[in-house]
Protein backbone atom coordinates (compact mmCIF):
# COMPACT_ATOMS: atom_id res chain seq x y z
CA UNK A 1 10.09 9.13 -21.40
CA UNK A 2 9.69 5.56 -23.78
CA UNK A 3 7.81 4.49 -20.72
CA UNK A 4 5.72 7.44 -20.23
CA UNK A 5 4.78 6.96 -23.85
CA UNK A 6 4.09 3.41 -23.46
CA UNK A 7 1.91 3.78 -20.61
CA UNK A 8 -0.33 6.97 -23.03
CA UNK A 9 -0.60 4.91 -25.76
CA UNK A 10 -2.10 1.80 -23.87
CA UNK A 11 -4.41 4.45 -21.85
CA UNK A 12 -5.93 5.55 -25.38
CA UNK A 13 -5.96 2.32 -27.12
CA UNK A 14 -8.06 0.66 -23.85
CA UNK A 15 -10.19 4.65 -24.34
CA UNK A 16 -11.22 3.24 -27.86
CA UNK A 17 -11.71 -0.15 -27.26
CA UNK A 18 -14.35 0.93 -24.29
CA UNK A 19 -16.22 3.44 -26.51
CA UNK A 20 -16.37 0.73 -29.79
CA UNK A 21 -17.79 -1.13 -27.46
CA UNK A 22 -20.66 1.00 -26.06
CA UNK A 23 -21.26 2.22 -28.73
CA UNK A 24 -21.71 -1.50 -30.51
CA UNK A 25 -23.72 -2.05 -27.94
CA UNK A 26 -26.20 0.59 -28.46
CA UNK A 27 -26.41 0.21 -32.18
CA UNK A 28 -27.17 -3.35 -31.84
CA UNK A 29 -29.55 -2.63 -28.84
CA UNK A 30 -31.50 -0.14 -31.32
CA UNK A 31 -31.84 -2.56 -34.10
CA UNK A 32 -29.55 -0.89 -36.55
CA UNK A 33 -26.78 -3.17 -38.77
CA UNK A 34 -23.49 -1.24 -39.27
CA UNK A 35 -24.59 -0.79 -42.81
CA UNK A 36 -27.72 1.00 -41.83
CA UNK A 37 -26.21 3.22 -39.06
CA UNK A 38 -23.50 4.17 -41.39
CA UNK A 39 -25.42 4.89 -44.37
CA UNK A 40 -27.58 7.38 -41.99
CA UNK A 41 -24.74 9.56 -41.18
CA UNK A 42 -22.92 8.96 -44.26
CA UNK A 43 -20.08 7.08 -43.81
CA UNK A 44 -18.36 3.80 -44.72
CA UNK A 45 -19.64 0.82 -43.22
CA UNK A 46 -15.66 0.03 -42.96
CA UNK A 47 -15.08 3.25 -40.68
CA UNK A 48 -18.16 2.90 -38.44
CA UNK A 49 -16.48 -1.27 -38.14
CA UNK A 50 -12.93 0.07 -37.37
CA UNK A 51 -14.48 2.85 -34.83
CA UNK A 52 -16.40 -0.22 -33.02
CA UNK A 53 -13.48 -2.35 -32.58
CA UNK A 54 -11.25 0.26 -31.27
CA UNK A 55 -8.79 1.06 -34.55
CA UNK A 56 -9.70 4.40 -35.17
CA UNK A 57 -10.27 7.70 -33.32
CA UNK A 58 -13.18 8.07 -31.41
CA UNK A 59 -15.27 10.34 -33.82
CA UNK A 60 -15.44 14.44 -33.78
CA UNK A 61 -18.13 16.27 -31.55
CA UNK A 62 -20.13 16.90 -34.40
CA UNK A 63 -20.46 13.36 -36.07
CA UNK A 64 -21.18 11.90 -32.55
CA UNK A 65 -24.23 13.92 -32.07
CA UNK A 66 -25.01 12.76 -35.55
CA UNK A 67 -24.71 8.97 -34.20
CA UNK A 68 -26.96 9.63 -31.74
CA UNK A 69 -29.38 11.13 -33.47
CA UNK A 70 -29.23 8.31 -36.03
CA UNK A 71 -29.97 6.09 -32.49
CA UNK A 72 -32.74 8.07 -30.86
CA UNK A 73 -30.48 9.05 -28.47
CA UNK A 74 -29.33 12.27 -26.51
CA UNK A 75 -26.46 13.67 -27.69
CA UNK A 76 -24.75 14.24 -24.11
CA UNK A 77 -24.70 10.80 -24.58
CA UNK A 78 -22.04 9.86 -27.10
CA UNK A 79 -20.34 13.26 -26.20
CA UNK A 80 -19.35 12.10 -22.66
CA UNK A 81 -19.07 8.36 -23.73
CA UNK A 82 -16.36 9.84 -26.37
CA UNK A 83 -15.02 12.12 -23.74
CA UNK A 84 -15.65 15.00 -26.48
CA UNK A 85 -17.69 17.47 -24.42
CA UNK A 86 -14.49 19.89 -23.85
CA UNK A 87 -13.95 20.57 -27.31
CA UNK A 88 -17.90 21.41 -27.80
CA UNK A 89 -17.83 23.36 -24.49
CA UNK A 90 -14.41 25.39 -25.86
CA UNK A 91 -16.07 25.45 -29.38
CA UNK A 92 -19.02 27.72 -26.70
CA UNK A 93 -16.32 29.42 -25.03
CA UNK A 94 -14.61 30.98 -28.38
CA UNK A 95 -18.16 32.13 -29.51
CA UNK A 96 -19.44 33.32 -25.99
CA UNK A 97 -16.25 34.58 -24.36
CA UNK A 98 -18.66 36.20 -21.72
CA UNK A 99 -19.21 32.26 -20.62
CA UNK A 100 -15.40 31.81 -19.53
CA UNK A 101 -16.28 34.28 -16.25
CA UNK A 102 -19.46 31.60 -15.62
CA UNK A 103 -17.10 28.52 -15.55
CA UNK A 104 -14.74 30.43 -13.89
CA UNK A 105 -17.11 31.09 -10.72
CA UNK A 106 -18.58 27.40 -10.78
CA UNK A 107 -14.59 26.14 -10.48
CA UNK A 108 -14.04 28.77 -7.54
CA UNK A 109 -17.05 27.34 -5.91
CA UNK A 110 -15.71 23.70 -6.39
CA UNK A 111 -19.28 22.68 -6.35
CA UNK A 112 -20.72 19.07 -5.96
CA UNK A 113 -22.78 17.12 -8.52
CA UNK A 114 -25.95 17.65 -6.87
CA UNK A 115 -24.97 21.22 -6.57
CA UNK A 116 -24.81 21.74 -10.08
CA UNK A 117 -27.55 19.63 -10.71
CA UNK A 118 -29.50 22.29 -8.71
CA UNK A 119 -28.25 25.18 -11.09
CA UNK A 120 -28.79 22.73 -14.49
CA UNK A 121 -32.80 22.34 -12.91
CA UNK A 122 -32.05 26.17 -12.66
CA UNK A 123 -31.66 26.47 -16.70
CA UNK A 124 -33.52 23.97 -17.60
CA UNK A 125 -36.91 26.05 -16.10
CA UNK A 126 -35.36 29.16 -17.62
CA UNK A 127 -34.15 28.44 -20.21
CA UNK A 128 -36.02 24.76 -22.38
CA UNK A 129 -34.95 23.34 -24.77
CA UNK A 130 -37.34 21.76 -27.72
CA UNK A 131 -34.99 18.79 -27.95
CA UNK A 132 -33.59 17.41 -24.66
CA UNK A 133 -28.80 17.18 -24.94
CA UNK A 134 -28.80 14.46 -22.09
CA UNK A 135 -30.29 11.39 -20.32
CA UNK A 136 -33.82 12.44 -18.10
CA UNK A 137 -33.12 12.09 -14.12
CA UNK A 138 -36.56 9.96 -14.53
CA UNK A 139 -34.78 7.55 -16.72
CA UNK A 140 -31.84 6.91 -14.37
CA UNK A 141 -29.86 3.54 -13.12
CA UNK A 142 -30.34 4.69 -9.43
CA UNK A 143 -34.41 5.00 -9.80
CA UNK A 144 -34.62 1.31 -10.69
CA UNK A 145 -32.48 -0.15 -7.81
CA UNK A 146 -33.85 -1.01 -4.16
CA UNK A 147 -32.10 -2.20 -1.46
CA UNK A 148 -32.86 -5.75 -2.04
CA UNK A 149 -31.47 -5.47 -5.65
CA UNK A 150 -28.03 -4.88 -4.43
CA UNK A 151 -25.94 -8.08 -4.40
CA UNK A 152 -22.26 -6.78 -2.38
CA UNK A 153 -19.09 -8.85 -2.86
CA UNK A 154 -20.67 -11.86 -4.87
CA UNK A 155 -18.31 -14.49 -4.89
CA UNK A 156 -18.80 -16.53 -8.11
CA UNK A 157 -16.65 -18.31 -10.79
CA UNK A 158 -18.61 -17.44 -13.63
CA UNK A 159 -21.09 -15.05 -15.23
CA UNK A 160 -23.75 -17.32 -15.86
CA UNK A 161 -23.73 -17.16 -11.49
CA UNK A 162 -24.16 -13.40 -11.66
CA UNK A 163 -26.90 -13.93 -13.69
CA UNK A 164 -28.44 -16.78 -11.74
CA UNK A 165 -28.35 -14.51 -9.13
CA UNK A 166 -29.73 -11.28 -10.60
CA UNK A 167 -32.47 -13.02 -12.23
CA UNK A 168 -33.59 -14.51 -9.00
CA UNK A 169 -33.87 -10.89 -7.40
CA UNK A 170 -35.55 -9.68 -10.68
CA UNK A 171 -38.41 -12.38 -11.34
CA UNK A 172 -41.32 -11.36 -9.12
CA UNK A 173 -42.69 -14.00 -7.28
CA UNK A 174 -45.28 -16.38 -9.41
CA UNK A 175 -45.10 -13.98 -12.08
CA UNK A 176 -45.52 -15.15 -15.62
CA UNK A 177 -41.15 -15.68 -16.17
CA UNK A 178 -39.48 -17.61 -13.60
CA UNK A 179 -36.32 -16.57 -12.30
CA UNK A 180 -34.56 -19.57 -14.02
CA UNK A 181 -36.21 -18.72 -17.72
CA UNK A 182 -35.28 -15.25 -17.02
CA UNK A 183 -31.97 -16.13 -16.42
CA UNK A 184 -31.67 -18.01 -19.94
CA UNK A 185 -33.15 -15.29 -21.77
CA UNK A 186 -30.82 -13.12 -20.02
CA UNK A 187 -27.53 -15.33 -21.22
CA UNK A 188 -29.17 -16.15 -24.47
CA UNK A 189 -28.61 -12.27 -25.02
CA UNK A 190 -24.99 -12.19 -23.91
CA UNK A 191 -23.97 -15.16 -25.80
CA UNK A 192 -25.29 -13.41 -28.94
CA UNK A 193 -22.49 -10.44 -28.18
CA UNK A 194 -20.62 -9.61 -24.93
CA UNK A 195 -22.16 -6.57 -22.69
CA UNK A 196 -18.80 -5.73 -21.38
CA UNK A 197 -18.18 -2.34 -21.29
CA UNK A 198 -14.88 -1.46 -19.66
CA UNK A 199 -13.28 -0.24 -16.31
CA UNK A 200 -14.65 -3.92 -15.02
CA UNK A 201 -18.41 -3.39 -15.78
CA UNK A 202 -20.69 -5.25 -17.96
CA UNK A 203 -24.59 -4.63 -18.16
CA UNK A 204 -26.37 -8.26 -19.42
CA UNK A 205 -30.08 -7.36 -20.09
CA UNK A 206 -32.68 -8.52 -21.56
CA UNK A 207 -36.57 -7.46 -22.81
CA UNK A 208 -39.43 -9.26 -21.42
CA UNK A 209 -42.78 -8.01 -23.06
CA UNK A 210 -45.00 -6.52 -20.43
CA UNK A 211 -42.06 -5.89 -17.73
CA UNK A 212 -41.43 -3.22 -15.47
CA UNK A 213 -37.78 -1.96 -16.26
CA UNK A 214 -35.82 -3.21 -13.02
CA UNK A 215 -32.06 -3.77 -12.54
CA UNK A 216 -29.92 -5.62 -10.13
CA UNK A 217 -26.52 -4.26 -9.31
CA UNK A 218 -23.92 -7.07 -8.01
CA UNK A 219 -20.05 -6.35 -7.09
CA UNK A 220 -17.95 -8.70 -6.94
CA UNK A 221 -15.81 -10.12 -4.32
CA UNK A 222 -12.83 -11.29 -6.67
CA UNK A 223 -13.14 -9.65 -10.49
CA UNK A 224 -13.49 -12.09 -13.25
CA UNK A 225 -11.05 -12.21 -15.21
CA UNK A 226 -12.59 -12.45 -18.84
CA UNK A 227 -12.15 -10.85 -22.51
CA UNK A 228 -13.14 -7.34 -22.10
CA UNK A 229 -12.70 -4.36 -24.49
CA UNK A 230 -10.40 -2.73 -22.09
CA UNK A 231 -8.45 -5.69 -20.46
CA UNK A 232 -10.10 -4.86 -17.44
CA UNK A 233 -11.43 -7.82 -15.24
CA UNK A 234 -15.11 -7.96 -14.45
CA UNK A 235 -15.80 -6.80 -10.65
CA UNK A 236 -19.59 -4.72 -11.32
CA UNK A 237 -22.03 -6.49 -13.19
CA UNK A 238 -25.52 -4.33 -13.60
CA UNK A 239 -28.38 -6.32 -15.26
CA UNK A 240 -31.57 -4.95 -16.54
CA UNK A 241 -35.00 -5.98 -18.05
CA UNK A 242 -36.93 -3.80 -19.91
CA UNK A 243 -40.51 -4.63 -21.00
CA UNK A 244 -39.45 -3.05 -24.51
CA UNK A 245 -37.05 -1.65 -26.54
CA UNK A 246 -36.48 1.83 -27.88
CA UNK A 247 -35.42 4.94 -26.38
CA UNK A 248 -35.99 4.11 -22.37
CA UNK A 249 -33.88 0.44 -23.10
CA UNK A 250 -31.07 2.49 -24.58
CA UNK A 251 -30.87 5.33 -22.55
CA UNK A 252 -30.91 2.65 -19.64
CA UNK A 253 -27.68 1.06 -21.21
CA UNK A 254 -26.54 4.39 -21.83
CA UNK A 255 -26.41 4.63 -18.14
CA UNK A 256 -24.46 2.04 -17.10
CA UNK A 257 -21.98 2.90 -20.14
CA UNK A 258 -21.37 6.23 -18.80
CA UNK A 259 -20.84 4.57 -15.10
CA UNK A 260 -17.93 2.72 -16.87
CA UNK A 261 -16.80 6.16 -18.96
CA UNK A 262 -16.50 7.94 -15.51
CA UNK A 263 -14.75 5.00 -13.79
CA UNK A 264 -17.58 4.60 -11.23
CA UNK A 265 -16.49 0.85 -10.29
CA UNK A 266 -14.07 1.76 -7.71
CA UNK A 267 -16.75 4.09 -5.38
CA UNK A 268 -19.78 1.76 -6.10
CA UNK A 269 -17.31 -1.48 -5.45
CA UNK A 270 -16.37 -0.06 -2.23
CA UNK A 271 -20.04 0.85 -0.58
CA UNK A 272 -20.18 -1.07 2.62
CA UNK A 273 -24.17 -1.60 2.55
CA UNK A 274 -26.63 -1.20 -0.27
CA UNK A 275 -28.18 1.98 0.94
CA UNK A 276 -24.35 3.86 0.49
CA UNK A 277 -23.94 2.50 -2.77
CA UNK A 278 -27.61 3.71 -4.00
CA UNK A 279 -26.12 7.04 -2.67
CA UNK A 280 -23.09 6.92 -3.65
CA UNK A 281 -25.30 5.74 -7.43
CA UNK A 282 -27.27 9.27 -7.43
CA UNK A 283 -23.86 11.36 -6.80
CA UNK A 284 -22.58 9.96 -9.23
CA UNK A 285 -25.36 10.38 -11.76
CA UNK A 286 -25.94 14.12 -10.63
CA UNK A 287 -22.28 14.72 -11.37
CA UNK A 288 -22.52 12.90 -14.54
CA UNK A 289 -25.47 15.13 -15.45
């Protein structure tokens, strides 16, 4: 039992490290000091700093969507980052019993991701919303990738060679940034604060006025073994470039954060050719919502 214990309280400590880290991430990625983001949804600068480095619980449904709202952000966002959608969604089902017999078909069906994406196109037609709960399909990871910006089983000894070789798959050919300037505003970024996320993914980025958004998506052949929130060595590195901040940048970096949430590194690390891992990418985002 002492062991079982053990093994639950490491599982939720490594749980709060990852989501004070994404969520650092974001609020630095939309500009905001701690002061400023906790003064918005009116708490102590203190809390928000003890959520971020993983000392305190992961905050209630409610205060989440307050976050993200505070961060232009949808609030499926934070929810599933948080792993607080059940509570919301029983919050629904104690208000709307009528719902349970819904969820109870959709479990009977054991449906796919796409499949429910189908029936969430379904509601979204029939049903809109004025403000939108998650992430737009045309804002998604697997949109931005191509087969030639898949790097499989890169073996490398350091970051700075992921990034060497993402930049040189991102910098268009005698465009205005060259692959190697790229490559230093790319670091120059992660030196500032790590883009680790957990589960062995980190998303280095960067914003180049006047580019496309593109990403490269690189696995590794032997993880890295460097600080990370969750212990976890590197082994999937995505990096973007946006032409600008705001919402598109964050709900990019949302992206990849909820790839790490739903433990995506172990399908996407074992796709055998780029094509099955961009496949393997879009079931995994249609299941994710």
């Amino acid at each position: 039992m002492p062991a079982t214990s053990d093994a639950e309280s490491a599982s939720r400590a490594r749980a709060l490290a990852e989501f004070g880290a994404a969520l650092r991430l974001l609020r630095v990625e939309a500009g905001l000091s701690l002061r400023a983001l906790a003064h918005r949804i009116g708490v102590s600068s203190a809390y928000l700093s003890r959520v971020e480095h993983g000392h305190d619980a992961i905050p209630t449904p409610d205060r989440l969507t307050a976050i993200a709202s505070a961060l232009d952000l949808p609030p499926a966002v934070l929810l599933e980052l948080g792993h607080q959608v059940e509570p919301l969604v029983s919050r629904y089902l104690e208000r709307v019993p009528a719902a349970n017999a819904l969820f109870v078909e959709l479990a009977r069906r054991n449906l796919s991701g796409p499949q429910l994406a189908r029936i969430k196109a379904f509601i979204d037609a029939e049903f809109p919303v004025s403000a939108p709960f998650g992430v737009s399909s045309a804002r998604r990871l697997s949109g931005l990738l191509t087969p030639e910006r898949i790097v499989l089983h890169l073996s490398c000894a350091h970051i700075e060679d992921v990034i060497d070789v993402a930049a040189s798959r991102l910098a268009p050919p005698g465009g205005a940034l060259a692959a190697s300037a790229l490559a230093q505003e790319i670091l120059r970024r992660e030196r500032e604060s790590s883009t680790a996320l957990g589960n062995g993914v980190a998303v280095p980025h960067a914003i180049v006025p006047g580019a496309c958004p593109a990403a490269v998506l690189a696995t590794l052949a032997e993880p890295l073994a460097v600080p990370t929130p969750g212990g976890a060595p590197l082994r999937l590195f995505v990096v973007l470039v946006c032409g600008e901040g705001g919402r598109a940048h964050l709900e990019l970096l949302a992206q990849v954060a909820r790839l790490a949430s739903h433990n995506a590194a172990d399908a996407l690390c074992a796709a055998r050719d780029p094509e099955q891992l961009i496949e393997q990418l879009s079931q995994i985002e249609a299941g994710c919502g």
